[in-house]
C-alpha atoms as a PDB file:
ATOM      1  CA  UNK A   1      -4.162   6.211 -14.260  1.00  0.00           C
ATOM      2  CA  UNK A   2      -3.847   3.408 -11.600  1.00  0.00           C
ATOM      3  CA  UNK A   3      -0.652   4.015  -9.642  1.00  0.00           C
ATOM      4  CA  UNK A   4       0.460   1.073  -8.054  1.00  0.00           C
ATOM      5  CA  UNK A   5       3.037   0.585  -5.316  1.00  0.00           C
ATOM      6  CA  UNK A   6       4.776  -2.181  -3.848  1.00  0.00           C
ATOM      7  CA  UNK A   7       4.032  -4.323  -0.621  1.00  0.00           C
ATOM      8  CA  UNK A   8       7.071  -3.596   2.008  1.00  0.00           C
ATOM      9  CA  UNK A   9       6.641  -7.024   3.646  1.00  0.00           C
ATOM     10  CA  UNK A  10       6.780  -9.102   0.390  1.00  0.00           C
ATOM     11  CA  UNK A  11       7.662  -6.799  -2.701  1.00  0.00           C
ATOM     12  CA  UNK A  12       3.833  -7.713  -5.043  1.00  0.00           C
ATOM     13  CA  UNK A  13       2.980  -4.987  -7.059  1.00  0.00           C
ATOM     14  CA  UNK A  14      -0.308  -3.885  -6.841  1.00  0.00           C
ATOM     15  CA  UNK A  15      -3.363  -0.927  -6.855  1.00  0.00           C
ATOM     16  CA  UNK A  16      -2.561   2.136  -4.498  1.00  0.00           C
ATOM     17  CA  UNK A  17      -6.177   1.958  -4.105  1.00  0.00           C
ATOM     18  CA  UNK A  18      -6.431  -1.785  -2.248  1.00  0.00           C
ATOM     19  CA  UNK A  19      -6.468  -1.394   1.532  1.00  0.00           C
ATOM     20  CA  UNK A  20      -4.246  -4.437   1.452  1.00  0.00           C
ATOM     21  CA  UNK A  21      -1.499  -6.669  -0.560  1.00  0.00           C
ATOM     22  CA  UNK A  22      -3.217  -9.079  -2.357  1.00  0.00           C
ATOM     23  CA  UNK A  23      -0.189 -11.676  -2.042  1.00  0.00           C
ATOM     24  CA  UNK A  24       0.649 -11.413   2.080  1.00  0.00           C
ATOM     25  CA  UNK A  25      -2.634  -8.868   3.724  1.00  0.00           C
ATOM     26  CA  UNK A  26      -0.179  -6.330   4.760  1.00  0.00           C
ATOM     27  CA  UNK A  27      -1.861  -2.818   5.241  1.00  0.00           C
ATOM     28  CA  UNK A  28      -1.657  -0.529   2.684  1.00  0.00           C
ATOM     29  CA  UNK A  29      -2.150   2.735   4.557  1.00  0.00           C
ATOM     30  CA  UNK A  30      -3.464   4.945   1.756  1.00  0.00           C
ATOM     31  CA  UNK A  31      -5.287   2.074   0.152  1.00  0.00           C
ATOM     32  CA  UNK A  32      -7.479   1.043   3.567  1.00  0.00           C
ATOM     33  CA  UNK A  33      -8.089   5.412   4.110  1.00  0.00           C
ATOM     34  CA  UNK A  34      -9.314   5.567   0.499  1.00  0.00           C
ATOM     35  CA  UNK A  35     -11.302   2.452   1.637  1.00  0.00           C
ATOM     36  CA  UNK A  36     -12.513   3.731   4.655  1.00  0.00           C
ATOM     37  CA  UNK A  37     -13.883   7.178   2.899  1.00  0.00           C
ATOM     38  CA  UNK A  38     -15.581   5.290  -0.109  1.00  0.00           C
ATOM     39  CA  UNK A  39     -17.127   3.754   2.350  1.00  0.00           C
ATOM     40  CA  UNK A  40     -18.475   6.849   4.245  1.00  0.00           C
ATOM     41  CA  UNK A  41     -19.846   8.349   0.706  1.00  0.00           C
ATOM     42  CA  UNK A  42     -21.726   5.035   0.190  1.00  0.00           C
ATOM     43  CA  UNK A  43     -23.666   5.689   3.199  1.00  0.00           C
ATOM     44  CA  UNK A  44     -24.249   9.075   2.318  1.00  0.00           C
ATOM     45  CA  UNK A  45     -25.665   7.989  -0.732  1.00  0.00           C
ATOM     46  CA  UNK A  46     -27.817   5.265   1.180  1.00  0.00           C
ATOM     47  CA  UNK A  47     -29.256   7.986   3.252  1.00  0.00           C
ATOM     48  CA  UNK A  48     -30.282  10.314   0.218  1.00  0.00           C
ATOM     49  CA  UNK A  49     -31.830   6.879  -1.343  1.00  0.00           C
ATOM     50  CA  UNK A  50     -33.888   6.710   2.007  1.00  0.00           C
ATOM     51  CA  UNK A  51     -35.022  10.221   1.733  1.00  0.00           C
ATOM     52  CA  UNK A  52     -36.355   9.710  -1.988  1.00  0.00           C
ATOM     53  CA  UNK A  53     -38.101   6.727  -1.364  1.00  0.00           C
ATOM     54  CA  UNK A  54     -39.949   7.937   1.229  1.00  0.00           C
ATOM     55  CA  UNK A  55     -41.178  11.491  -0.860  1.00  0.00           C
ATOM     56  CA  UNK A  56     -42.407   8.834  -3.237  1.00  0.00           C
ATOM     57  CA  UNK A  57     -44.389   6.368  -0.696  1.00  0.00           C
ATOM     58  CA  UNK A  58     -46.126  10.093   0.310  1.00  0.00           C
ATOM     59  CA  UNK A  59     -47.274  10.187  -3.441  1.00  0.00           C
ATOM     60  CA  UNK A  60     -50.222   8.653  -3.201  1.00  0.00           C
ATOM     61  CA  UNK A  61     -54.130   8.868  -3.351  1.00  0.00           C
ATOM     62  CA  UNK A  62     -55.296  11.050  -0.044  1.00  0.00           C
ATOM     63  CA  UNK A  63     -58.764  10.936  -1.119  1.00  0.00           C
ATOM     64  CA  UNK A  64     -59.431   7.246  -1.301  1.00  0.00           C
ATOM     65  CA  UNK A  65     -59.248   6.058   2.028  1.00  0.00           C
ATOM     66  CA  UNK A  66     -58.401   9.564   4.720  1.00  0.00           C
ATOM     67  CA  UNK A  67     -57.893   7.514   7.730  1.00  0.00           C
ATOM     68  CA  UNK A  68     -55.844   4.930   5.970  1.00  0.00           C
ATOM     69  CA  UNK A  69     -53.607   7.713   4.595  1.00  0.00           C
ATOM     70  CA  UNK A  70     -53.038   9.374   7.737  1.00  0.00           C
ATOM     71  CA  UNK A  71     -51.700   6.149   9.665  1.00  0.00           C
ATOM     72  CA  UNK A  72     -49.138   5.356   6.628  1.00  0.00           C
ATOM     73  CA  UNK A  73     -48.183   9.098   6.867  1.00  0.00           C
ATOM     74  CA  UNK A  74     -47.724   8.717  10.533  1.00  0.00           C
ATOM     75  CA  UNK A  75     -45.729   5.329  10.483  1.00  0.00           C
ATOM     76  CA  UNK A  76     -43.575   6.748   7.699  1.00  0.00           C
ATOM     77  CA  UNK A  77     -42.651   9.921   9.508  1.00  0.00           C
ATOM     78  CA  UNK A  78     -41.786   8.132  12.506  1.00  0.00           C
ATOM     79  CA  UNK A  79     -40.057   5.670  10.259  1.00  0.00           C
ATOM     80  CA  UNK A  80     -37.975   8.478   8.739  1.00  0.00           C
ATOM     81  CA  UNK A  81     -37.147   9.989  12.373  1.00  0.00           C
ATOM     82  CA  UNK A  82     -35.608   7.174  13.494  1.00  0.00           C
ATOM     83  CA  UNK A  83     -33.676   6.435  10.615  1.00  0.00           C
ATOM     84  CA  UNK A  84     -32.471   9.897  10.597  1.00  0.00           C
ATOM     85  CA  UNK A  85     -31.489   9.904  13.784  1.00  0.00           C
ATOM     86  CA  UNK A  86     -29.706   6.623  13.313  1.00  0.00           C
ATOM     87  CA  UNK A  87     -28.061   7.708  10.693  1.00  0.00           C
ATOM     88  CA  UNK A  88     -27.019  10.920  12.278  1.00  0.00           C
ATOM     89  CA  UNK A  89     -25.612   9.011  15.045  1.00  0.00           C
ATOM     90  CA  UNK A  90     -23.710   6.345  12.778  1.00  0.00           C
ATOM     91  CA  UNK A  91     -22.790   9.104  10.567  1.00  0.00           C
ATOM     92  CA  UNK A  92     -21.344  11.448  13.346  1.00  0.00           C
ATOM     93  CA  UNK A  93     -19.642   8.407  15.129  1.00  0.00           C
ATOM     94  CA  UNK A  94     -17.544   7.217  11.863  1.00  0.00           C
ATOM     95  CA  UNK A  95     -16.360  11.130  11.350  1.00  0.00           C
ATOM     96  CA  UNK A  96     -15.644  11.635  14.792  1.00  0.00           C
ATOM     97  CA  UNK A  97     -13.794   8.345  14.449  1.00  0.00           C
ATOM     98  CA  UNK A  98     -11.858   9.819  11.154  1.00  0.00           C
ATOM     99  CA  UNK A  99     -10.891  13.450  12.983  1.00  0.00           C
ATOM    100  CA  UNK A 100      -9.869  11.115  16.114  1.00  0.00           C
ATOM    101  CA  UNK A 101      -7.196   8.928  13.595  1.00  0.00           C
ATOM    102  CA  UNK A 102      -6.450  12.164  11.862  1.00  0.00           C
ATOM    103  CA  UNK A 103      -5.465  13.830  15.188  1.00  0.00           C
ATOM    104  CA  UNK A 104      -3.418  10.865  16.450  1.00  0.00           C
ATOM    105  CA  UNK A 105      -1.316  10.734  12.850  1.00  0.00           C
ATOM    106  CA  UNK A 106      -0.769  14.420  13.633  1.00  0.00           C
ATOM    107  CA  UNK A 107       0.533  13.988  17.243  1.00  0.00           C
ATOM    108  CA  UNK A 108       2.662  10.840  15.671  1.00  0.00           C
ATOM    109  CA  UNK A 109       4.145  13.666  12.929  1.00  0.00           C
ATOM    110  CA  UNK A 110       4.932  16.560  15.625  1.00  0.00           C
ATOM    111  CA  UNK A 111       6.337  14.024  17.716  1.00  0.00           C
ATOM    112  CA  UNK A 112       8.978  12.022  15.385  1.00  0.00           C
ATOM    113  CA  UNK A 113       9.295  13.826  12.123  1.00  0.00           C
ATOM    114  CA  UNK A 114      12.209  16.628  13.038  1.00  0.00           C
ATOM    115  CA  UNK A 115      13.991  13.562  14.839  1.00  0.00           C
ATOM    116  CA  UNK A 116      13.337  11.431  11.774  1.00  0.00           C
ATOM    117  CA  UNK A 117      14.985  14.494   9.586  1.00  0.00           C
ATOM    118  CA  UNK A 118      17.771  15.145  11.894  1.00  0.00           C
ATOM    119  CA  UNK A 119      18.694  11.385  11.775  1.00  0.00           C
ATOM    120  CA  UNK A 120      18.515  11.504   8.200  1.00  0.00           C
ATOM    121  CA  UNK A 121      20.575  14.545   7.556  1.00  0.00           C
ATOM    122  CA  UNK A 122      23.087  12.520   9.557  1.00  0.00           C
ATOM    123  CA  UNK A 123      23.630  10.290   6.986  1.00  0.00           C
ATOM    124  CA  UNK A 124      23.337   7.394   9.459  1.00  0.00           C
ATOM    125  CA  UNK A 125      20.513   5.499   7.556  1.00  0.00           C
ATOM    126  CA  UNK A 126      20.867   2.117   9.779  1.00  0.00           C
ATOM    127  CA  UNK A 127      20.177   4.433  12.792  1.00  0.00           C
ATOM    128  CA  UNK A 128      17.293   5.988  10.958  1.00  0.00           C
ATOM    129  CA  UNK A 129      15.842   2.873   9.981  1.00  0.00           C
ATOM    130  CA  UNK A 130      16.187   1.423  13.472  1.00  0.00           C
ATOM    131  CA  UNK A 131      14.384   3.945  15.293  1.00  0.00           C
ATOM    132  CA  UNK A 132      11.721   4.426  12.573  1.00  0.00           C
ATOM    133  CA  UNK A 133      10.594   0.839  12.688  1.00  0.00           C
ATOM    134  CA  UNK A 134      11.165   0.501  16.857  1.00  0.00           C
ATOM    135  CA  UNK A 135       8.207   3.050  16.998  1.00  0.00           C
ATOM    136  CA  UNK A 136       6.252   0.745  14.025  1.00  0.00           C
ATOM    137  CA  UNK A 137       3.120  -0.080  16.775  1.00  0.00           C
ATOM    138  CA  UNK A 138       2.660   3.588  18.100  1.00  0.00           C
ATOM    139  CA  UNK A 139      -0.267   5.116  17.735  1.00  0.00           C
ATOM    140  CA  UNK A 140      -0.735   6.933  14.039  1.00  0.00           C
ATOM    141  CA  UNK A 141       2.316   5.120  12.807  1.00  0.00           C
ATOM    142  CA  UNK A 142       0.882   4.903   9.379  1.00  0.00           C
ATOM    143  CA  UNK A 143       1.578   9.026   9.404  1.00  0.00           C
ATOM    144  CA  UNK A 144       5.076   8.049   8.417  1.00  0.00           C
ATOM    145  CA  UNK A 145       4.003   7.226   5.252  1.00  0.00           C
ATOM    146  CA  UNK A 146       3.755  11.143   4.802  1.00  0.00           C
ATOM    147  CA  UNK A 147       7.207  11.801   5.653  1.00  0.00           C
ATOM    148  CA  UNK A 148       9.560  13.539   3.096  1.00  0.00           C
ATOM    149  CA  UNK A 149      12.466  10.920   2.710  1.00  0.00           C
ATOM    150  CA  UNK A 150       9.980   7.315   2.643  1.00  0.00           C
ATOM    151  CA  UNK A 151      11.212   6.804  -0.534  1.00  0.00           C
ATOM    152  CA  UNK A 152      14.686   6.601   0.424  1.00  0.00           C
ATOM    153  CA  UNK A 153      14.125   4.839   3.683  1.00  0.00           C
ATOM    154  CA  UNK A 154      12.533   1.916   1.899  1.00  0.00           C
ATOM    155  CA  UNK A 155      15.787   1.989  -0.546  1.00  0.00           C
ATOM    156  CA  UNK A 156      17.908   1.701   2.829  1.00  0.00           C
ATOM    157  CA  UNK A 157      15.337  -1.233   3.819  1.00  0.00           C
ATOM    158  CA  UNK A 158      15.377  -3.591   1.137  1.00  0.00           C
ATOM    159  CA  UNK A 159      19.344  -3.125   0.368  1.00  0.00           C
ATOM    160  CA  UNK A 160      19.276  -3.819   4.065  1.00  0.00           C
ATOM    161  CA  UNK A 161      17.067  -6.800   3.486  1.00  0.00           C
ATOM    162  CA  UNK A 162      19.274  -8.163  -0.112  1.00  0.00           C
ATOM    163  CA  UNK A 163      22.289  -8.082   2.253  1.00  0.00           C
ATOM    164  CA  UNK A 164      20.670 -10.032   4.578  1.00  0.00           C
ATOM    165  CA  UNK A 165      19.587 -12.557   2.370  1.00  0.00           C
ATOM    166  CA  UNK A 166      23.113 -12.895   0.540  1.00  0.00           C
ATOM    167  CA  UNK A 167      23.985 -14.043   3.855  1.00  0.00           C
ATOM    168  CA  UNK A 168      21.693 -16.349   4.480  1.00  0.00           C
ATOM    169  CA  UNK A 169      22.041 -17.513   0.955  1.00  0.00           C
ATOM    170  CA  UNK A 170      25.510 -19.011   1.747  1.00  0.00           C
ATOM    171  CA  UNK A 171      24.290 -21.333   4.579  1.00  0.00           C
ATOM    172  CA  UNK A 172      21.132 -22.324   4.153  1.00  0.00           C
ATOM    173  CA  UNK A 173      19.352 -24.205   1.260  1.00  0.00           C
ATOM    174  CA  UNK A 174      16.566 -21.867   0.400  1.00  0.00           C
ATOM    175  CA  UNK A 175      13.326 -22.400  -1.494  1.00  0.00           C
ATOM    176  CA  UNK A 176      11.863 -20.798  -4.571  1.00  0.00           C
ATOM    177  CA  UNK A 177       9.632 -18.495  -2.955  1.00  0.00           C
ATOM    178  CA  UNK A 178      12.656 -17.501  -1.378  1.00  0.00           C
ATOM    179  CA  UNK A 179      14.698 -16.275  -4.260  1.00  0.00           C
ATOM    180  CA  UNK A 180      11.446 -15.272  -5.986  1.00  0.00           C
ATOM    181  CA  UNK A 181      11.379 -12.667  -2.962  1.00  0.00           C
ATOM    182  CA  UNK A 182      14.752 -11.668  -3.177  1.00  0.00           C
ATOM    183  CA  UNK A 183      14.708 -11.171  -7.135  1.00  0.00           C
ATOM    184  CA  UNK A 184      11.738  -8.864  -7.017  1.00  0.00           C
ATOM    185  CA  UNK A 185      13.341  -6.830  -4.323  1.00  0.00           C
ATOM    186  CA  UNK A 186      16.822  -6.723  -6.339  1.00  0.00           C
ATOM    187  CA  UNK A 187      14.624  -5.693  -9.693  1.00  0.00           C
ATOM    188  CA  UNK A 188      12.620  -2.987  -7.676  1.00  0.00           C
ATOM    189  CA  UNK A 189      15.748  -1.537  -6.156  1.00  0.00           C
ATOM    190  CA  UNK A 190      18.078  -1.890  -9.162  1.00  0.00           C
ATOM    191  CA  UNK A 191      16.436  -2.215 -12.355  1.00  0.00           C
ATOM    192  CA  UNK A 192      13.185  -0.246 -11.832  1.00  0.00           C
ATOM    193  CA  UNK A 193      14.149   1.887 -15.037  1.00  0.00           C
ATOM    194  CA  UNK A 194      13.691  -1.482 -17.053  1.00  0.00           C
ATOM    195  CA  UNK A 195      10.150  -2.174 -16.190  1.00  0.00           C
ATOM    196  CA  UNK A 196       7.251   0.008 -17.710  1.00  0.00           C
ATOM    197  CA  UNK A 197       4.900   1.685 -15.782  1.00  0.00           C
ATOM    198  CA  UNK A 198       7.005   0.098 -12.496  1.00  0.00           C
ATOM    199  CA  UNK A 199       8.171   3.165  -9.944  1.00  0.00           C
ATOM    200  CA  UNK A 200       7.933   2.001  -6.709  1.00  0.00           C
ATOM    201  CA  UNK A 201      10.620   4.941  -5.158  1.00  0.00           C
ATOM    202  CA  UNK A 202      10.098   8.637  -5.533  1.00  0.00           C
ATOM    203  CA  UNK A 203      13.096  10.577  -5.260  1.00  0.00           C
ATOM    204  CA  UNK A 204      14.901  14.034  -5.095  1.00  0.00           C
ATOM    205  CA  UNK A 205      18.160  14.325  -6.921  1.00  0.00           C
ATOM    206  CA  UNK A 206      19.836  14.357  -3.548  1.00  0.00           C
ATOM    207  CA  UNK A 207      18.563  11.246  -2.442  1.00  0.00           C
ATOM    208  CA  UNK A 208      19.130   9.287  -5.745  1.00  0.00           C
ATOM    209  CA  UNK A 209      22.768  10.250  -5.205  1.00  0.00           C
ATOM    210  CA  UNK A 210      22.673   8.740  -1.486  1.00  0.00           C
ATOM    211  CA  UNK A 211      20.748   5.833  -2.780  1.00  0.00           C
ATOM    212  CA  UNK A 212      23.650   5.011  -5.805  1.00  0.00           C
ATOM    213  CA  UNK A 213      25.295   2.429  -3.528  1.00  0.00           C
ATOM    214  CA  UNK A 214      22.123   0.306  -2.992  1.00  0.00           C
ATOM    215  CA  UNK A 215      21.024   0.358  -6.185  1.00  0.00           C
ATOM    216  CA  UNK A 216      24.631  -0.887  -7.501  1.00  0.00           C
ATOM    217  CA  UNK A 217      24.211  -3.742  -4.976  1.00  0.00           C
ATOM    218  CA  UNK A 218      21.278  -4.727  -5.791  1.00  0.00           C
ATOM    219  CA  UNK A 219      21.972  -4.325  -9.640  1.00  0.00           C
ATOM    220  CA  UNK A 220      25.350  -6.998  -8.598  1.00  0.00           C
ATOM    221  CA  UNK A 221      23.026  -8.935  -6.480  1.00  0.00           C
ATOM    222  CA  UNK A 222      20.600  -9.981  -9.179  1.00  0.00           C
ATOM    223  CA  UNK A 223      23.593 -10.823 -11.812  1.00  0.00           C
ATOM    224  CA  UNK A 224      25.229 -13.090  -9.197  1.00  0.00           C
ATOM    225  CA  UNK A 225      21.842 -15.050  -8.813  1.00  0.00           C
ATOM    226  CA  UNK A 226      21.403 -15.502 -12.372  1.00  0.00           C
ATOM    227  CA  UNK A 227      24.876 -15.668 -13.334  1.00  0.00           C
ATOM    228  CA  UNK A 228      23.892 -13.339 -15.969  1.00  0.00           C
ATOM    229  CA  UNK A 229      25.774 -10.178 -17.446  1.00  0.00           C
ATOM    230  CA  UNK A 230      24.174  -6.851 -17.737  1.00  0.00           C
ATOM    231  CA  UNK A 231      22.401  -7.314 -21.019  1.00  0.00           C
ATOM    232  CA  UNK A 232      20.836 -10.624 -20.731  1.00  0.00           C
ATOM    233  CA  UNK A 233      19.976  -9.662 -16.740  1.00  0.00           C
ATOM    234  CA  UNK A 234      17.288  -6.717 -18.452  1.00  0.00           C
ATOM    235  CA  UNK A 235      16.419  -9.609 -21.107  1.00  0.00           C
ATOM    236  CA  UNK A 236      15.703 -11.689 -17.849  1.00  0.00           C
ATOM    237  CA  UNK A 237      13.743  -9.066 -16.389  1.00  0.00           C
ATOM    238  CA  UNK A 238      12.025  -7.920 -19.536  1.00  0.00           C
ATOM    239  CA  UNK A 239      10.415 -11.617 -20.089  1.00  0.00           C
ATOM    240  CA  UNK A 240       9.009 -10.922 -16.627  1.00  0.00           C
ATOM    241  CA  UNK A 241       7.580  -7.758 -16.977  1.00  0.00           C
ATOM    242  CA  UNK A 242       4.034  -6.773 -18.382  1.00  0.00           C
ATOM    243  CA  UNK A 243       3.669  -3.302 -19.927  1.00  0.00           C
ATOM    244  CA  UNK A 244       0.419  -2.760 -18.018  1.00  0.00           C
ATOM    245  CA  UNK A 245       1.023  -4.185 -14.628  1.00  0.00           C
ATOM    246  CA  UNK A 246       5.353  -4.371 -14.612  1.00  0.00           C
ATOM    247  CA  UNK A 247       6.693  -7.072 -12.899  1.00  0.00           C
ATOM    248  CA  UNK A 248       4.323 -10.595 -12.698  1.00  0.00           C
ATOM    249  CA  UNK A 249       5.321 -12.339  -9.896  1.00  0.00           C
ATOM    250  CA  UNK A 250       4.259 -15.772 -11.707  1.00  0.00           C
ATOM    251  CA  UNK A 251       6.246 -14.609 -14.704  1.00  0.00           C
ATOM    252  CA  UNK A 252       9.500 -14.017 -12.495  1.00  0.00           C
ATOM    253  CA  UNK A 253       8.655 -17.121  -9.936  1.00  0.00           C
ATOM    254  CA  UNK A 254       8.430 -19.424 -13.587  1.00  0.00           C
ATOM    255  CA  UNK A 255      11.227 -17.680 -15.495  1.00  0.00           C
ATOM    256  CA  UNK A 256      13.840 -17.761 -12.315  1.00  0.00           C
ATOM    257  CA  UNK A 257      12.438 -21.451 -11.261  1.00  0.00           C
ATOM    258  CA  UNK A 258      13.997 -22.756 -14.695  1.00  0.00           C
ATOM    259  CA  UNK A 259      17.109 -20.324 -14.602  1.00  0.00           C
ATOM    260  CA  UNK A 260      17.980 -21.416 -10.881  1.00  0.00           C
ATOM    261  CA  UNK A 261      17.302 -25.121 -11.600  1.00  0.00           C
ATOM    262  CA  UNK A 262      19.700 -24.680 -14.502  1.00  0.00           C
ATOM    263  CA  UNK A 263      22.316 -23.503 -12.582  1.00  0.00           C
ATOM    264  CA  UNK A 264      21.932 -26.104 -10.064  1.00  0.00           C
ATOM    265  CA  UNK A 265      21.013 -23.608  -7.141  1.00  0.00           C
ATOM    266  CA  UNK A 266      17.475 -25.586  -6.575  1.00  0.00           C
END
């Protein structure tokens, strides 16, 4: 089955297996490491190709033409050395390069990770978030992807980011792509249940019950857009929604367009 997750920087739904959102190029950290190793097997497999083409150029006619034969021979063997050996050398390079990463992520993990849980059993999730994204161009940053409570920190993050919004919403005269945003980030975070196939979150018990207040904003936060009740919000979201991919962004960009221009917000 092909697991999708959600873009942090703009909230598209996509492949856990692209090294990158398709909607804004942010990094995908398990995507572009999937990448990165399909692309060391394909040169594996490149190198065993070599190997069989060359047993089959030795396949030949010896007693036609001895001299002939022995030259091809040579230039093939020496051929086949330095490919080998260039190989090798590419070969060796891109692992060393993968152990190097690998070690860095690990040094990034022993470093932060007990302060990252000790902040979290705190309770004090703005100070959590603050000091997890200060350290966001270290070295082997991507390693917090591997981290126990990511789930929950990206629930603190885009309540964070609604409530943000809602304030900026009362000043300024935003655009569609604006509200489009902020209604995919208000479905993810409070109406994930309603969309097939569409779990961006993983989390324990525990955290669900920490994560109760976000969720209820963000639940709020999408009615007050629409100016919808509870039952025709999930209609709302279920026109969006695909049973195969969850939530289309055109879908939701078309569908709240109309609503918002309704309403007079646009």
């Amino acid at each position: 089955m092909n697991r999708q997750v959600t873009c942090n920087n703009c909230g598209g739904s996509f492949s856990i297996e692209e090294p990158r959102c398709p909607y804004c190029s942010t990094l995908n950290p398990s995507g572009a490491e999937s990448a990165y190793m399909r692309e060391l097997e394909g040169l594996k497999d490149e190198t065993d190709k070599l190997d069989d083409a060359v047993q089959q150029d030795l396949k030949v006619d010896f007693g036609r033409n001895a001299k002939r034969i022995v030259l091809i021979v040579a230039i093939v063997v020496a051929l086949v050395i330095a490919g080998a050996l260039a190989t090798r050398a590419v070969t060796e390079g891109e692992q060393q390069q993968a152990i190097h990463e690998y070690q860095v992520r690990e040094a990034f993990r022993e470093q932060h990770f007990e302060t990252f849980d000790d902040l979290y059993e705190s309770g004090d999730d703005a100070a959590l978030s603050e000091y997890v994204w200060s350290l966001s161009d270290d070295p082997g940053f991507e390693a917090i992807y591997y981290w126990n409570h990511i789930g929950y920190l990206e629930v603190y993050n885009d309540w964070e980011a609604l409530r943000s919004f809602e304030d900026v919403m009362k000043v300024n005269h935003l655009g569609i792509d604006d509200y489009t945003w902020a209604a995919s980030v208000a479905i993810r975070l409070g109406y994930q249940e309603a969309i097939p196939r569409y779990h961006p979150y993983s989390l324990s018990m525990e955290e669900e019950t920490r994560a109760k207040p976000y969720r209820e904003f963000a639940r709020e936060f999408l009615r007050s857009m629409l100016q919808m009740n509870e039952e025709d919000t999930l209609s709302f979201i279920a026109e969006c929604a695909d049973d195969a991919d969850g939530l289309l962004k055109d879908k939701l960009e078309r569908n709240l367009k109309a609503r918002l221009s309704d309403l007079g917000t646009l």
